[in-house]
PDB file of N, CA and C in Angstrom:
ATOM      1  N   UNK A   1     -42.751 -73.119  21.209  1.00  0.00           N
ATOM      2  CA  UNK A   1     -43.248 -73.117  19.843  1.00  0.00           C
ATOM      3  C   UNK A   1     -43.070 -74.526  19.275  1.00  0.00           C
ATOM      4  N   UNK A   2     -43.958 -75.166  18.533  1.00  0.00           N
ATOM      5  CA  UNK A   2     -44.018 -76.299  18.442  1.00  0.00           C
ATOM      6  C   UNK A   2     -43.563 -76.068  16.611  1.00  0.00           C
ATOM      7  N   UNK A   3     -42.850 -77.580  16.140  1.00  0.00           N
ATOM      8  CA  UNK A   3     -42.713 -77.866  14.796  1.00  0.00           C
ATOM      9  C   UNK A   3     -43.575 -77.381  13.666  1.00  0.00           C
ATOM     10  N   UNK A   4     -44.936 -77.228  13.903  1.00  0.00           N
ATOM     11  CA  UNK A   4     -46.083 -76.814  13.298  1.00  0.00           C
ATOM     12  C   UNK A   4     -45.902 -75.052  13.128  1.00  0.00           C
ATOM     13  N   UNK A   5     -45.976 -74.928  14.199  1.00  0.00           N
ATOM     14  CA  UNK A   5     -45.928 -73.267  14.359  1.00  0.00           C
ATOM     15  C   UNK A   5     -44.924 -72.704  13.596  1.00  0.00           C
ATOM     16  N   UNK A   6     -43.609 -73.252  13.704  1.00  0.00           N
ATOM     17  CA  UNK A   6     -42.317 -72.953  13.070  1.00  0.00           C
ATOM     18  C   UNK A   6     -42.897 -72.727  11.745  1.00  0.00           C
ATOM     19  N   UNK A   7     -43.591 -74.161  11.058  1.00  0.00           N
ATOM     20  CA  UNK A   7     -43.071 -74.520   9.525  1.00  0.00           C
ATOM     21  C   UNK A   7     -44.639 -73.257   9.266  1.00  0.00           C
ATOM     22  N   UNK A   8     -45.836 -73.030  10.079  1.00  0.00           N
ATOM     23  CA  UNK A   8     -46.523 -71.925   9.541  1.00  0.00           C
ATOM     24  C   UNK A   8     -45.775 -70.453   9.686  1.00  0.00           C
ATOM     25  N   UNK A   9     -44.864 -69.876  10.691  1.00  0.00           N
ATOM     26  CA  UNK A   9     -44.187 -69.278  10.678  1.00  0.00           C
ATOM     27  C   UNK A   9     -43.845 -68.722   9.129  1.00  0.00           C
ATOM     28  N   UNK A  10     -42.578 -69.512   9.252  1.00  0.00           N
ATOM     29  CA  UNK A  10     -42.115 -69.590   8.123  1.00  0.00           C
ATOM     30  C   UNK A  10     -42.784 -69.591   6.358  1.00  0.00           C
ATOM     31  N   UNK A  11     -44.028 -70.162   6.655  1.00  0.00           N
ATOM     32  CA  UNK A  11     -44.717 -70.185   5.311  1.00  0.00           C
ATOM     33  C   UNK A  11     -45.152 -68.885   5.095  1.00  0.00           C
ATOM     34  N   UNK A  12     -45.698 -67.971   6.321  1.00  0.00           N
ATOM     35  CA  UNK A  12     -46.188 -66.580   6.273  1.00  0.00           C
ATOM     36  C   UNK A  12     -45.321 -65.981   5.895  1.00  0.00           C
ATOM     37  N   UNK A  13     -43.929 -65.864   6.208  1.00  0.00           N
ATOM     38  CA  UNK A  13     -42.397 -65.005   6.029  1.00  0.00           C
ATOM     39  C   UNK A  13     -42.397 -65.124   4.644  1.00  0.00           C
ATOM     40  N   UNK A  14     -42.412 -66.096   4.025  1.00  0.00           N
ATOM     41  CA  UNK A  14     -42.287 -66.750   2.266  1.00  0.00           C
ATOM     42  C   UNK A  14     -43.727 -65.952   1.632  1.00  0.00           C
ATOM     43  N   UNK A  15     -44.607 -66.101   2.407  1.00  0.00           N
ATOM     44  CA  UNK A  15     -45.459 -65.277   1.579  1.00  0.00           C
ATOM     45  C   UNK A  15     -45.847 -64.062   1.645  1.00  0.00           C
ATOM     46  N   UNK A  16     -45.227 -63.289   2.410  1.00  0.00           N
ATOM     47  CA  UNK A  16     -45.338 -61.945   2.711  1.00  0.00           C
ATOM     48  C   UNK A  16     -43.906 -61.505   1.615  1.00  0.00           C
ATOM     49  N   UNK A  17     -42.660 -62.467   2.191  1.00  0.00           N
ATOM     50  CA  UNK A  17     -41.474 -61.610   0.865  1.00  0.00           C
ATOM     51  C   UNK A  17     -42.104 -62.145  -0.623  1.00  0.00           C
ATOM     52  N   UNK A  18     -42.827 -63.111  -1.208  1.00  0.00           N
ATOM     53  CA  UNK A  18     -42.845 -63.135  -2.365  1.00  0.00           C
ATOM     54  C   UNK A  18     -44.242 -62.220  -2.919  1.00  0.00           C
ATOM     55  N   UNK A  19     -44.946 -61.568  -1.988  1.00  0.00           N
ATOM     56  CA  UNK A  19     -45.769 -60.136  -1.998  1.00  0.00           C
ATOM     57  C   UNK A  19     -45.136 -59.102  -2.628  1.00  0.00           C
ATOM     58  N   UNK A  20     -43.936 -59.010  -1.601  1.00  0.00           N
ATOM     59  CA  UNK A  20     -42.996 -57.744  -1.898  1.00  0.00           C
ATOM     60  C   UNK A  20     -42.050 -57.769  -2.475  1.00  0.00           C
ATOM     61  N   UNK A  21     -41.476 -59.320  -3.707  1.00  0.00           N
ATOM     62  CA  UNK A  21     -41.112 -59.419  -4.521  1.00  0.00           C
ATOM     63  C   UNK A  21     -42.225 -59.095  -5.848  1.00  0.00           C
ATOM     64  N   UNK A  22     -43.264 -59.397  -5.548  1.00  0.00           N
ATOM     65  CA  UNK A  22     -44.201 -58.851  -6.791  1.00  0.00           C
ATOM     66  C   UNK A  22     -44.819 -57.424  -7.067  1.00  0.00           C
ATOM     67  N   UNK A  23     -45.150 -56.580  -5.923  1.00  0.00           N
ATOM     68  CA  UNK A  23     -45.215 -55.884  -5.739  1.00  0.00           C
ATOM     69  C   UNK A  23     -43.506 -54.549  -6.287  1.00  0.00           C
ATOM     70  N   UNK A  24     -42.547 -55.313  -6.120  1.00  0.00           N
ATOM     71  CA  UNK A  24     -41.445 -54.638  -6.568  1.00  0.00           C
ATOM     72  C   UNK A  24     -41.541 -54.676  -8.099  1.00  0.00           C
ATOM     73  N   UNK A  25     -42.078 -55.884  -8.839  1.00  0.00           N
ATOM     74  CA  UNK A  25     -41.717 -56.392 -10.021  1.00  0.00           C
ATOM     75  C   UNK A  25     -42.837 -55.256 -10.870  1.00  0.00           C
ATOM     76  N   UNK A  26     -44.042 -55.257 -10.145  1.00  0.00           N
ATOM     77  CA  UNK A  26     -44.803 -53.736 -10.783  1.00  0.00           C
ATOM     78  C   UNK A  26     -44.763 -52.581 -10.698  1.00  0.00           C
ATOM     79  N   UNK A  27     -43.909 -52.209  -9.615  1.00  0.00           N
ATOM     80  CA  UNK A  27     -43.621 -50.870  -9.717  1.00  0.00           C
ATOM     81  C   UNK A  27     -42.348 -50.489 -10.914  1.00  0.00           C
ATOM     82  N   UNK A  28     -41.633 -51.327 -10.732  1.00  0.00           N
ATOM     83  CA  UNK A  28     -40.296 -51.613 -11.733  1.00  0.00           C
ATOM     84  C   UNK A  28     -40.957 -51.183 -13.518  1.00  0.00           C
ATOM     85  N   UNK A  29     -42.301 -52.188 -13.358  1.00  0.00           N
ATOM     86  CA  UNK A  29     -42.743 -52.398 -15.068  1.00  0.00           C
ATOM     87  C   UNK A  29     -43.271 -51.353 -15.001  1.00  0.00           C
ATOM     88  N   UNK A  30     -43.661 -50.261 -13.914  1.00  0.00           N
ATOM     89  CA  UNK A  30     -44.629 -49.049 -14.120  1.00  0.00           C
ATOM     90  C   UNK A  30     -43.450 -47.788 -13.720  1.00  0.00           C
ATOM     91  N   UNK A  31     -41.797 -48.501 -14.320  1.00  0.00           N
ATOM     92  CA  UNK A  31     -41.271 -47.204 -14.162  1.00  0.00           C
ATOM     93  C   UNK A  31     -40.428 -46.665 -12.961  1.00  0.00           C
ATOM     94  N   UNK A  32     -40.817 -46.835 -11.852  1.00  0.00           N
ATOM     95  CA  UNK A  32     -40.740 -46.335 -10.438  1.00  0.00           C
ATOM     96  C   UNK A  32     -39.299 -46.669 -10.259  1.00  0.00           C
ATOM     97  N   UNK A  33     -38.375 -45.615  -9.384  1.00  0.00           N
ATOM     98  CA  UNK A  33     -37.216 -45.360  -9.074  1.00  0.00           C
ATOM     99  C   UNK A  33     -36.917 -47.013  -8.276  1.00  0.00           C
ATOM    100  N   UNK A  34     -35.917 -47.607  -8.212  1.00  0.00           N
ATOM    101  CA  UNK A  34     -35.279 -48.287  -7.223  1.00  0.00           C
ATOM    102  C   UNK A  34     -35.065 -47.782  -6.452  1.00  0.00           C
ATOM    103  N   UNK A  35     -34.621 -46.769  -6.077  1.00  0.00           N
ATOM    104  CA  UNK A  35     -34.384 -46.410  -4.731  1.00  0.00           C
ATOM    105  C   UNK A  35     -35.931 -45.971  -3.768  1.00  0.00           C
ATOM    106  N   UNK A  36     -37.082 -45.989  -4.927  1.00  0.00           N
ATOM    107  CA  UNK A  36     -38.328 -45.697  -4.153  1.00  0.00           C
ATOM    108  C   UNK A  36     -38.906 -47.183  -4.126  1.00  0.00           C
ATOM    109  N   UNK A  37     -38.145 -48.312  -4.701  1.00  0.00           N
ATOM    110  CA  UNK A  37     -39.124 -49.317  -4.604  1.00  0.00           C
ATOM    111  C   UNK A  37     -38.270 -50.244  -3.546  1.00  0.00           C
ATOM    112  N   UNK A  38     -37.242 -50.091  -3.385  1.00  0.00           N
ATOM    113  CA  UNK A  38     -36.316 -50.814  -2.148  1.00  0.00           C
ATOM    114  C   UNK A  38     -36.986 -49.814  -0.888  1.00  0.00           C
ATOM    115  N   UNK A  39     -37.302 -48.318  -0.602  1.00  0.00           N
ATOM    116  CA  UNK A  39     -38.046 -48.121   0.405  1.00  0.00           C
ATOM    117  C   UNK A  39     -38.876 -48.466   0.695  1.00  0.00           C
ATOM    118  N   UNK A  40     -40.087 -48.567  -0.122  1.00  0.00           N
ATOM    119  CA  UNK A  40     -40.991 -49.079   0.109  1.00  0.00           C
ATOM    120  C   UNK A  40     -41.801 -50.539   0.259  1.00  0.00           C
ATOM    121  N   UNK A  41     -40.676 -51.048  -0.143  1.00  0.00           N
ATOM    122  CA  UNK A  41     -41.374 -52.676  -0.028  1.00  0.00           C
ATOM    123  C   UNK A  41     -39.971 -53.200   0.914  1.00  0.00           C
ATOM    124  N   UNK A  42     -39.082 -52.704   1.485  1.00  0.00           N
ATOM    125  CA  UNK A  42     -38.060 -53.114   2.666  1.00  0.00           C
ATOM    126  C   UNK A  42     -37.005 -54.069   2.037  1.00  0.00           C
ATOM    127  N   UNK A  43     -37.197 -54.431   0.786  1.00  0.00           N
ATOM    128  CA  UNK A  43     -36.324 -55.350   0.430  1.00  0.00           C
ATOM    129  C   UNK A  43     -34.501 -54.567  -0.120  1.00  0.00           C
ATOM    130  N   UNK A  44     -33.761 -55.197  -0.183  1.00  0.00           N
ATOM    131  CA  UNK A  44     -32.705 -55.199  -0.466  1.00  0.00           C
ATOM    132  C   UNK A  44     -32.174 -55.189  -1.761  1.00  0.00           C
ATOM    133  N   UNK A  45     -31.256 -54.766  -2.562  1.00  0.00           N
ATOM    134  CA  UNK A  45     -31.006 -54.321  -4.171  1.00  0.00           C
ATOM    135  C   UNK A  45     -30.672 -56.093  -4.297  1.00  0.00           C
ATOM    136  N   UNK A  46     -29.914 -56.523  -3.226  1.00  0.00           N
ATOM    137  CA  UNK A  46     -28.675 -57.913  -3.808  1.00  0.00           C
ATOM    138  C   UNK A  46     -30.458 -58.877  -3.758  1.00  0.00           C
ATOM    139  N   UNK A  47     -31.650 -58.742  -2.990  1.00  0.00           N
ATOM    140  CA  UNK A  47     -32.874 -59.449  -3.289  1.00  0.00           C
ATOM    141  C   UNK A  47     -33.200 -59.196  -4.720  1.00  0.00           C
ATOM    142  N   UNK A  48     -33.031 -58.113  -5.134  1.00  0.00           N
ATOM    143  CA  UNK A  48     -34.196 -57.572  -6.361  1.00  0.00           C
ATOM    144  C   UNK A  48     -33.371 -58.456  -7.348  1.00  0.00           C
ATOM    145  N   UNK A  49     -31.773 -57.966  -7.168  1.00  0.00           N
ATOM    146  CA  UNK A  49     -31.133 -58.774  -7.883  1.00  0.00           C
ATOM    147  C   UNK A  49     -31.101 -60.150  -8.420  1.00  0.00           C
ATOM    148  N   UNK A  50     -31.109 -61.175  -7.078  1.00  0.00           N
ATOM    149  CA  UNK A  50     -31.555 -62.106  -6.645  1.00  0.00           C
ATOM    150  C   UNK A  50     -32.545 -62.795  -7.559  1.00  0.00           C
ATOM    151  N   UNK A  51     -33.632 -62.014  -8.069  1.00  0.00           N
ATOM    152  CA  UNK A  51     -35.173 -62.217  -8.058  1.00  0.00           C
ATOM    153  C   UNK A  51     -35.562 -61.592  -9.983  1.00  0.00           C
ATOM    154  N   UNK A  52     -34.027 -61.309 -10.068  1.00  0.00           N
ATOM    155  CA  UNK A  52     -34.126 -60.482 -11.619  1.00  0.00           C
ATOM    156  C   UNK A  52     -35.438 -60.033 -11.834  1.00  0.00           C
ATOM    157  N   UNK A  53     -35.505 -58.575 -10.747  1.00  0.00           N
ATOM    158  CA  UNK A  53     -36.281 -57.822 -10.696  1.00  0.00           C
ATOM    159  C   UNK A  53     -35.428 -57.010 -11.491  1.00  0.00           C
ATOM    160  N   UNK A  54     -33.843 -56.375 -11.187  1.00  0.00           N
ATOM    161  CA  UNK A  54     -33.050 -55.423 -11.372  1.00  0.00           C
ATOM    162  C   UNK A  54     -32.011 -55.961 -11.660  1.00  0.00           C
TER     163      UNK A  54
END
């Protein structure tokens, strides 16, 4: 895997979690349980936290 690949790697990882940081942030404003929005989007409470989602 070359330097390139890594740093696109990585840019996809960043933009797939800040998906499912936004995606958390509307279910949150539309109400939805934490414990149904940490299932469903895979993230972690100490992330949401993190992200003052929660």
């Amino acid at each position: 895997m070359t330097v390139l690949d890594k740093i696109e790697e990585r840019g996809i990882e960043k933009g797939k979690l800040e998906g499912k940081l936004e995606d958390a942030r509307l279910m949150k404003e539309e109400g939805i349980d934490i414990s149904v929005i940490l299932r469903v989007t895979g993230l972690s409470e100490s992330q949401l936290k993190e992200n003052k989602i929660i």
